[in-house]
N, C-alpha and C. Protein backbone atom coordinates (compact mmCIF):
# COMPACT_ATOMS: atom_id res chain seq x y z
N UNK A 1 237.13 69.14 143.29
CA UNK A 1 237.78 68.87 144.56
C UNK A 1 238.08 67.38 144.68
N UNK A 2 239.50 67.29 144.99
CA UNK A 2 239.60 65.49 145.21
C UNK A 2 238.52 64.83 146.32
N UNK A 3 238.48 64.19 146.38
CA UNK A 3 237.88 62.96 147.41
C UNK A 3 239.19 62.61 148.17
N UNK A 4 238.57 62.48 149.82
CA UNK A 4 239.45 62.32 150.50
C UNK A 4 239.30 60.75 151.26
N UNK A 5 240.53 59.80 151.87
CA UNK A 5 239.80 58.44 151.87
C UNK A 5 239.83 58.43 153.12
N UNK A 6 239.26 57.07 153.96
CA UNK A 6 239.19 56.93 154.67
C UNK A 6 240.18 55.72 155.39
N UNK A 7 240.75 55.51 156.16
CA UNK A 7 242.14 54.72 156.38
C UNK A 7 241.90 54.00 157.53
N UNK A 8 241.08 53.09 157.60
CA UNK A 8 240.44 52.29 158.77
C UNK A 8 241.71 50.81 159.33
N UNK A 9 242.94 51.46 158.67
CA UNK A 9 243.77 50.47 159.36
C UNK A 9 244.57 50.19 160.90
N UNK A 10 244.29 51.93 161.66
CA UNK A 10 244.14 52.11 162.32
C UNK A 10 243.32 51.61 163.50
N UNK A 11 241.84 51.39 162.71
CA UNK A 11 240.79 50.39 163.43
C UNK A 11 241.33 49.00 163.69
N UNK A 12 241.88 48.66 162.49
CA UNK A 12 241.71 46.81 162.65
C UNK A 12 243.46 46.97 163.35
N UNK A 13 243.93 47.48 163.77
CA UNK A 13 245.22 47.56 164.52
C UNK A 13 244.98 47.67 166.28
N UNK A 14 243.94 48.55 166.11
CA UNK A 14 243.88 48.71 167.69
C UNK A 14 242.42 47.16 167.53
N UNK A 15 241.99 47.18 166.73
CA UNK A 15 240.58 45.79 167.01
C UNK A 15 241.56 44.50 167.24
N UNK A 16 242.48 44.40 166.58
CA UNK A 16 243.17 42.90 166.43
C UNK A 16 244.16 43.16 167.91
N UNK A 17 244.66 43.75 168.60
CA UNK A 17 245.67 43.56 169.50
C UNK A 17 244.49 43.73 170.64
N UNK A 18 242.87 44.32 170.69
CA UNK A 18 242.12 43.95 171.63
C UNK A 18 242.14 42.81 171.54
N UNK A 19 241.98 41.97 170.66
CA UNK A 19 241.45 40.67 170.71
C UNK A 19 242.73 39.87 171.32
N UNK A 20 243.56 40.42 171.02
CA UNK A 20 244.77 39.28 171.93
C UNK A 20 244.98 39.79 172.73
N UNK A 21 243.94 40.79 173.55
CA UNK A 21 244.68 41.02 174.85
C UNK A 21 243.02 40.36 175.98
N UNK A 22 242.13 39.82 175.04
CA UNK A 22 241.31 39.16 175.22
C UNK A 22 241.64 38.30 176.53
N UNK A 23 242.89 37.92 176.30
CA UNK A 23 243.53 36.68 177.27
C UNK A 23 243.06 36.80 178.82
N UNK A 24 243.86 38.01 178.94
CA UNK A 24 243.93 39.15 179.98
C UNK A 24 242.87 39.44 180.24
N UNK A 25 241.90 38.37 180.90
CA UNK A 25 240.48 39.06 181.63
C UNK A 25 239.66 39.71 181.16
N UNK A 26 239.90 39.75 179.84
CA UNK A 26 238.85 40.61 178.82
C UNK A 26 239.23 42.04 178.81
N UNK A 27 240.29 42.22 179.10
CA UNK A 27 241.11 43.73 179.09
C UNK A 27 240.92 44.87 178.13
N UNK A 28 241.04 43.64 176.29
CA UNK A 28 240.85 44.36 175.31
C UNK A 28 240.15 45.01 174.46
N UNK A 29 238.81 44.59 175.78
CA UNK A 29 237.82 45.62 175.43
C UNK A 29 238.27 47.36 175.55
N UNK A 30 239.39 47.96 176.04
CA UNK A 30 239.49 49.21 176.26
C UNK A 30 240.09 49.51 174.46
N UNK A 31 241.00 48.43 174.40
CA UNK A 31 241.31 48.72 172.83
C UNK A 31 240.14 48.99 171.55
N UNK A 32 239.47 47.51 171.67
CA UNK A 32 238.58 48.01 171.15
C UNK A 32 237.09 48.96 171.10
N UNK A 33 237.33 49.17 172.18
CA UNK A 33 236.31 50.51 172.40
C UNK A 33 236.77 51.63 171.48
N UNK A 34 238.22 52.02 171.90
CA UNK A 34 239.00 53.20 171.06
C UNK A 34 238.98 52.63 169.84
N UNK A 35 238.73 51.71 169.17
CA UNK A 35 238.45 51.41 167.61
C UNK A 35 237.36 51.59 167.01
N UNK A 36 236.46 51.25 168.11
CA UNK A 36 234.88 51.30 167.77
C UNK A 36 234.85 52.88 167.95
N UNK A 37 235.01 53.81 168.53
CA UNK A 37 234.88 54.99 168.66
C UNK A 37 235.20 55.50 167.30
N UNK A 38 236.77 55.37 167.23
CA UNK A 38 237.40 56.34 165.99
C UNK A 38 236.40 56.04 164.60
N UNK A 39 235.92 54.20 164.42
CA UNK A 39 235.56 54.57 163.20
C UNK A 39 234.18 55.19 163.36
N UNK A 40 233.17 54.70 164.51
CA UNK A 40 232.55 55.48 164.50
C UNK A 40 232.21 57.30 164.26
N UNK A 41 233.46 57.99 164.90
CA UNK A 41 233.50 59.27 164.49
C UNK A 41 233.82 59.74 162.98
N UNK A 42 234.77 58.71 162.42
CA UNK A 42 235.22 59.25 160.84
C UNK A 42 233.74 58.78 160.42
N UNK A 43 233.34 58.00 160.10
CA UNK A 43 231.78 57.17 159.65
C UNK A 43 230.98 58.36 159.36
N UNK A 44 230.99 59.45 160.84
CA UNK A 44 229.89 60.28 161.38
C UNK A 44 230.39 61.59 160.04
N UNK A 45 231.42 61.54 160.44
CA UNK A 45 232.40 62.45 159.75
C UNK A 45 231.68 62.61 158.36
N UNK A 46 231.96 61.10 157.55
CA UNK A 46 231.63 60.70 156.13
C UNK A 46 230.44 61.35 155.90
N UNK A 47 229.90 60.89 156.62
CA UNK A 47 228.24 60.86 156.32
C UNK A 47 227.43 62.29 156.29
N UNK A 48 228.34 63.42 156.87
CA UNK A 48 227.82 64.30 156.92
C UNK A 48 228.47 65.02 155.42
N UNK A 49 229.52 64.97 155.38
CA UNK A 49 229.88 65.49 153.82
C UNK A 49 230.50 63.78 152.65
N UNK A 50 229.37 63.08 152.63
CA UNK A 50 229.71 62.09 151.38
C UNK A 50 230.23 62.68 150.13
N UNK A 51 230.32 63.90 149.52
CA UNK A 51 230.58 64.10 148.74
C UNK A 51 232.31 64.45 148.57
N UNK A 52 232.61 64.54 149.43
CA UNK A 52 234.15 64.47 149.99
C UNK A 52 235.18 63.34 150.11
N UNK A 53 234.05 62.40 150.30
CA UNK A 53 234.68 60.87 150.86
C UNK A 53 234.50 59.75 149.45
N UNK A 54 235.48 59.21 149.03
CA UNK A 54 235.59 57.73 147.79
C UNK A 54 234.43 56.62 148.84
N UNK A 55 233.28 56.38 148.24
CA UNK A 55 232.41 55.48 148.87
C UNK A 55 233.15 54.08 149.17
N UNK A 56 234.43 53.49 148.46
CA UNK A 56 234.86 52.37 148.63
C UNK A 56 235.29 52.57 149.93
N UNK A 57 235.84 53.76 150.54
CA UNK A 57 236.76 53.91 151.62
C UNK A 57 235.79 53.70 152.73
N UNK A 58 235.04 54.37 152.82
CA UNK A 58 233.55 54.67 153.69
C UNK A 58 233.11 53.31 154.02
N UNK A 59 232.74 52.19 152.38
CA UNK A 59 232.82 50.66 152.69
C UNK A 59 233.77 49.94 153.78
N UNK A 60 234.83 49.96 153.67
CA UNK A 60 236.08 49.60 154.61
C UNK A 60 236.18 50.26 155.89
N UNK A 61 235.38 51.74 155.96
CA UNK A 61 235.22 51.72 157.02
C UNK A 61 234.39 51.20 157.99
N UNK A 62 233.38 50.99 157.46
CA UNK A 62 232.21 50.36 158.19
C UNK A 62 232.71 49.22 158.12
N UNK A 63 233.29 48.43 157.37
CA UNK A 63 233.86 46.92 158.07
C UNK A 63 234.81 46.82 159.12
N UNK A 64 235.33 48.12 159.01
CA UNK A 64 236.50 47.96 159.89
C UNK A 64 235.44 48.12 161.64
N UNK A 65 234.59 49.14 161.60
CA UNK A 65 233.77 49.12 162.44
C UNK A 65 233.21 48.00 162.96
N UNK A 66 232.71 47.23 162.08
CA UNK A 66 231.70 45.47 162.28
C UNK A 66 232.89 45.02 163.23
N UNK A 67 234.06 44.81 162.42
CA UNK A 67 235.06 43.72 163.36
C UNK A 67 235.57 44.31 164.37
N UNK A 68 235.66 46.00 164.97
CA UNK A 68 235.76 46.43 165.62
C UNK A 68 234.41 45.87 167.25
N UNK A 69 233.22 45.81 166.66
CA UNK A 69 232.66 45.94 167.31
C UNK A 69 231.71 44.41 168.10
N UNK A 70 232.25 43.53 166.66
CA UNK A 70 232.70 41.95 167.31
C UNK A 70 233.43 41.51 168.35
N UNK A 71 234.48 42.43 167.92
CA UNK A 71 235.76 42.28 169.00
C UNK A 71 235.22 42.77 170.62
N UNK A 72 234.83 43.89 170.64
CA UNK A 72 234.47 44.76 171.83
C UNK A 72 233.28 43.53 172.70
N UNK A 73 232.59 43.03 171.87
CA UNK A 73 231.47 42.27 172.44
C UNK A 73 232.33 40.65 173.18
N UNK A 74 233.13 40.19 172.16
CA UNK A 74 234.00 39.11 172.79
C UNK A 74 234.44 39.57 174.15
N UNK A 75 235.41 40.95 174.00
CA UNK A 75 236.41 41.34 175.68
C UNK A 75 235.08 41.43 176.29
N UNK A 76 234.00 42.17 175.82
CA UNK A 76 233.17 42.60 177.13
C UNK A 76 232.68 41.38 177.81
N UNK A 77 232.20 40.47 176.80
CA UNK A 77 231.40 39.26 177.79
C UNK A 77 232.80 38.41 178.43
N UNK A 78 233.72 38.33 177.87
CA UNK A 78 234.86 37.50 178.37
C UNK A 78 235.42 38.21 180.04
N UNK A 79 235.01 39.67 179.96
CA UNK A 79 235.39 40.57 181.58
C UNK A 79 234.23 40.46 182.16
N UNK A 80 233.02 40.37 181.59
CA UNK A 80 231.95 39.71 182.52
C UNK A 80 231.84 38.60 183.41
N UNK A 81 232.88 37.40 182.37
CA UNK A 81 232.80 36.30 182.90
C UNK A 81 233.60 36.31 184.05
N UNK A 82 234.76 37.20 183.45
CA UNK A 82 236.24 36.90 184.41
C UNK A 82 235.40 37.93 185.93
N UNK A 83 234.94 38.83 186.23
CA UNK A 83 234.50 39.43 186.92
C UNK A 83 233.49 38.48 188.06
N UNK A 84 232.65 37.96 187.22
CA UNK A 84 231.59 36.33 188.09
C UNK A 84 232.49 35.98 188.46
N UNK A 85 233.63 35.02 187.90
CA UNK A 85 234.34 34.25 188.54
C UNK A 85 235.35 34.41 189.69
N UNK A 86 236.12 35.59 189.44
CA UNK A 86 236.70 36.32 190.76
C UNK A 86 235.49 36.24 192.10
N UNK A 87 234.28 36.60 191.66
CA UNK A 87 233.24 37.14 192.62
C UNK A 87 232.99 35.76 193.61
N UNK A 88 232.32 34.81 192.51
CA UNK A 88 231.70 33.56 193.27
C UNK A 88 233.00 32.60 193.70
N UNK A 89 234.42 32.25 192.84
CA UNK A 89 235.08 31.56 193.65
C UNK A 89 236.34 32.13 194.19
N UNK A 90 236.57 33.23 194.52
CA UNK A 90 237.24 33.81 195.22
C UNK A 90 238.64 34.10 194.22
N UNK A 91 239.45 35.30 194.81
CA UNK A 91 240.52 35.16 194.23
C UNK A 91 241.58 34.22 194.88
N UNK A 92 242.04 34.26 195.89
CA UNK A 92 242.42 32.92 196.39
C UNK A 92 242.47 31.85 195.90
N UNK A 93 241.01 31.27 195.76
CA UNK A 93 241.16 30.29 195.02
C UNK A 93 241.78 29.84 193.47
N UNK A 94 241.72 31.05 192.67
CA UNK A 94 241.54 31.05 191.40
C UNK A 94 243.39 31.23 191.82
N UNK A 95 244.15 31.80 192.81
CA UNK A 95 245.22 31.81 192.58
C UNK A 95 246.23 30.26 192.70
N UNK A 96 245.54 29.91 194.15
CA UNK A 96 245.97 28.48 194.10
C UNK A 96 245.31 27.32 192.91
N UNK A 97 244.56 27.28 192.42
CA UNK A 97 244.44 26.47 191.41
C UNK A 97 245.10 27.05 190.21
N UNK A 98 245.61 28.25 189.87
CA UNK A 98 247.11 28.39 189.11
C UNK A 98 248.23 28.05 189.23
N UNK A 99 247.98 27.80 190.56
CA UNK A 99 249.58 27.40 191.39
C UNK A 99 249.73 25.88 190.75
N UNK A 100 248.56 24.91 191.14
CA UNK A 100 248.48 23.95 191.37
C UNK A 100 248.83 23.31 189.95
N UNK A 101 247.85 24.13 188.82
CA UNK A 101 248.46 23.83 187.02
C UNK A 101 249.96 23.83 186.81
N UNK A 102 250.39 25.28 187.52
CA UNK A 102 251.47 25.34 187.07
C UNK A 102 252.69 24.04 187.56
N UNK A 103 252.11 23.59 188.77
CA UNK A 103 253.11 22.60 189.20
C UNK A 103 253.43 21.35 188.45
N UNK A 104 252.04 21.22 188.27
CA UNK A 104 251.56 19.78 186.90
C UNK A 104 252.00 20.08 185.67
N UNK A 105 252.06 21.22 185.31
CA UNK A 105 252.77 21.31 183.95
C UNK A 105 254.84 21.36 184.40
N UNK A 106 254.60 21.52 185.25
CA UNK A 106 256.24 21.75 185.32
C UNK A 106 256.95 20.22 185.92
N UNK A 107 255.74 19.46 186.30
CA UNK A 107 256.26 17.61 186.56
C UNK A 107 256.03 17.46 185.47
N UNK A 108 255.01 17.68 184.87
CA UNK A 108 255.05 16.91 183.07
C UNK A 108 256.11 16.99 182.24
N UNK A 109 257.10 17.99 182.55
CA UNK A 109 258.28 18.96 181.42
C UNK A 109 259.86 18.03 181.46
């Protein structure tokens, strides 16, 4: 019976566009959750019939998992932060001191 592989590019596609959506209040933790999930389930998958799966692929998957799950820990503490900061200095504030950058960058231009 062939060996079937495992294709964790999927992972580092949805892990890498969490991380740039990082920007965004820590948003891309939802991305990489759904990354951390999938490889987690193929992983689960592997492991129950290894004899099915090319062990190199299984390797790549579990990396793809690690950076999946790097990523998830960056958005999460980065929406933690953004969450405090809404809380303790208001949104208001956080809007006018955008205002206020944006004006200074647009006399600087």
């Amino acid at each position: 019976m062939e060996q079937q592989k495992l294709n964790p590019t999927i992972v580092y596609v949805l892990a890498i566009l969490g991380l740039l959506c990082c920007c965004f209040a820590g948003l891309g933790f939802i991305l990489a959750g759904i990354a951390f999930f999938i490889a987690t389930s193929k992983l689960k998958e592997a492991k129950l019939n290894p004899e099915n799966f090319e062990p190199a692929s299984i390797k790549a998957m579990d990396t793809a998992k690690i950076v999946a799950l790097v990523i998830l820990i960056i958005n999460l503490l980065y929406f933690v932060m953004s969450i405090y900061r809404i809380y303790t200095v208001g949104w208001d504030e956080l809007m006018r001191q955008s205002q206020e950058m944006m004006e200074q960058w647009q006399q600087s231009q």
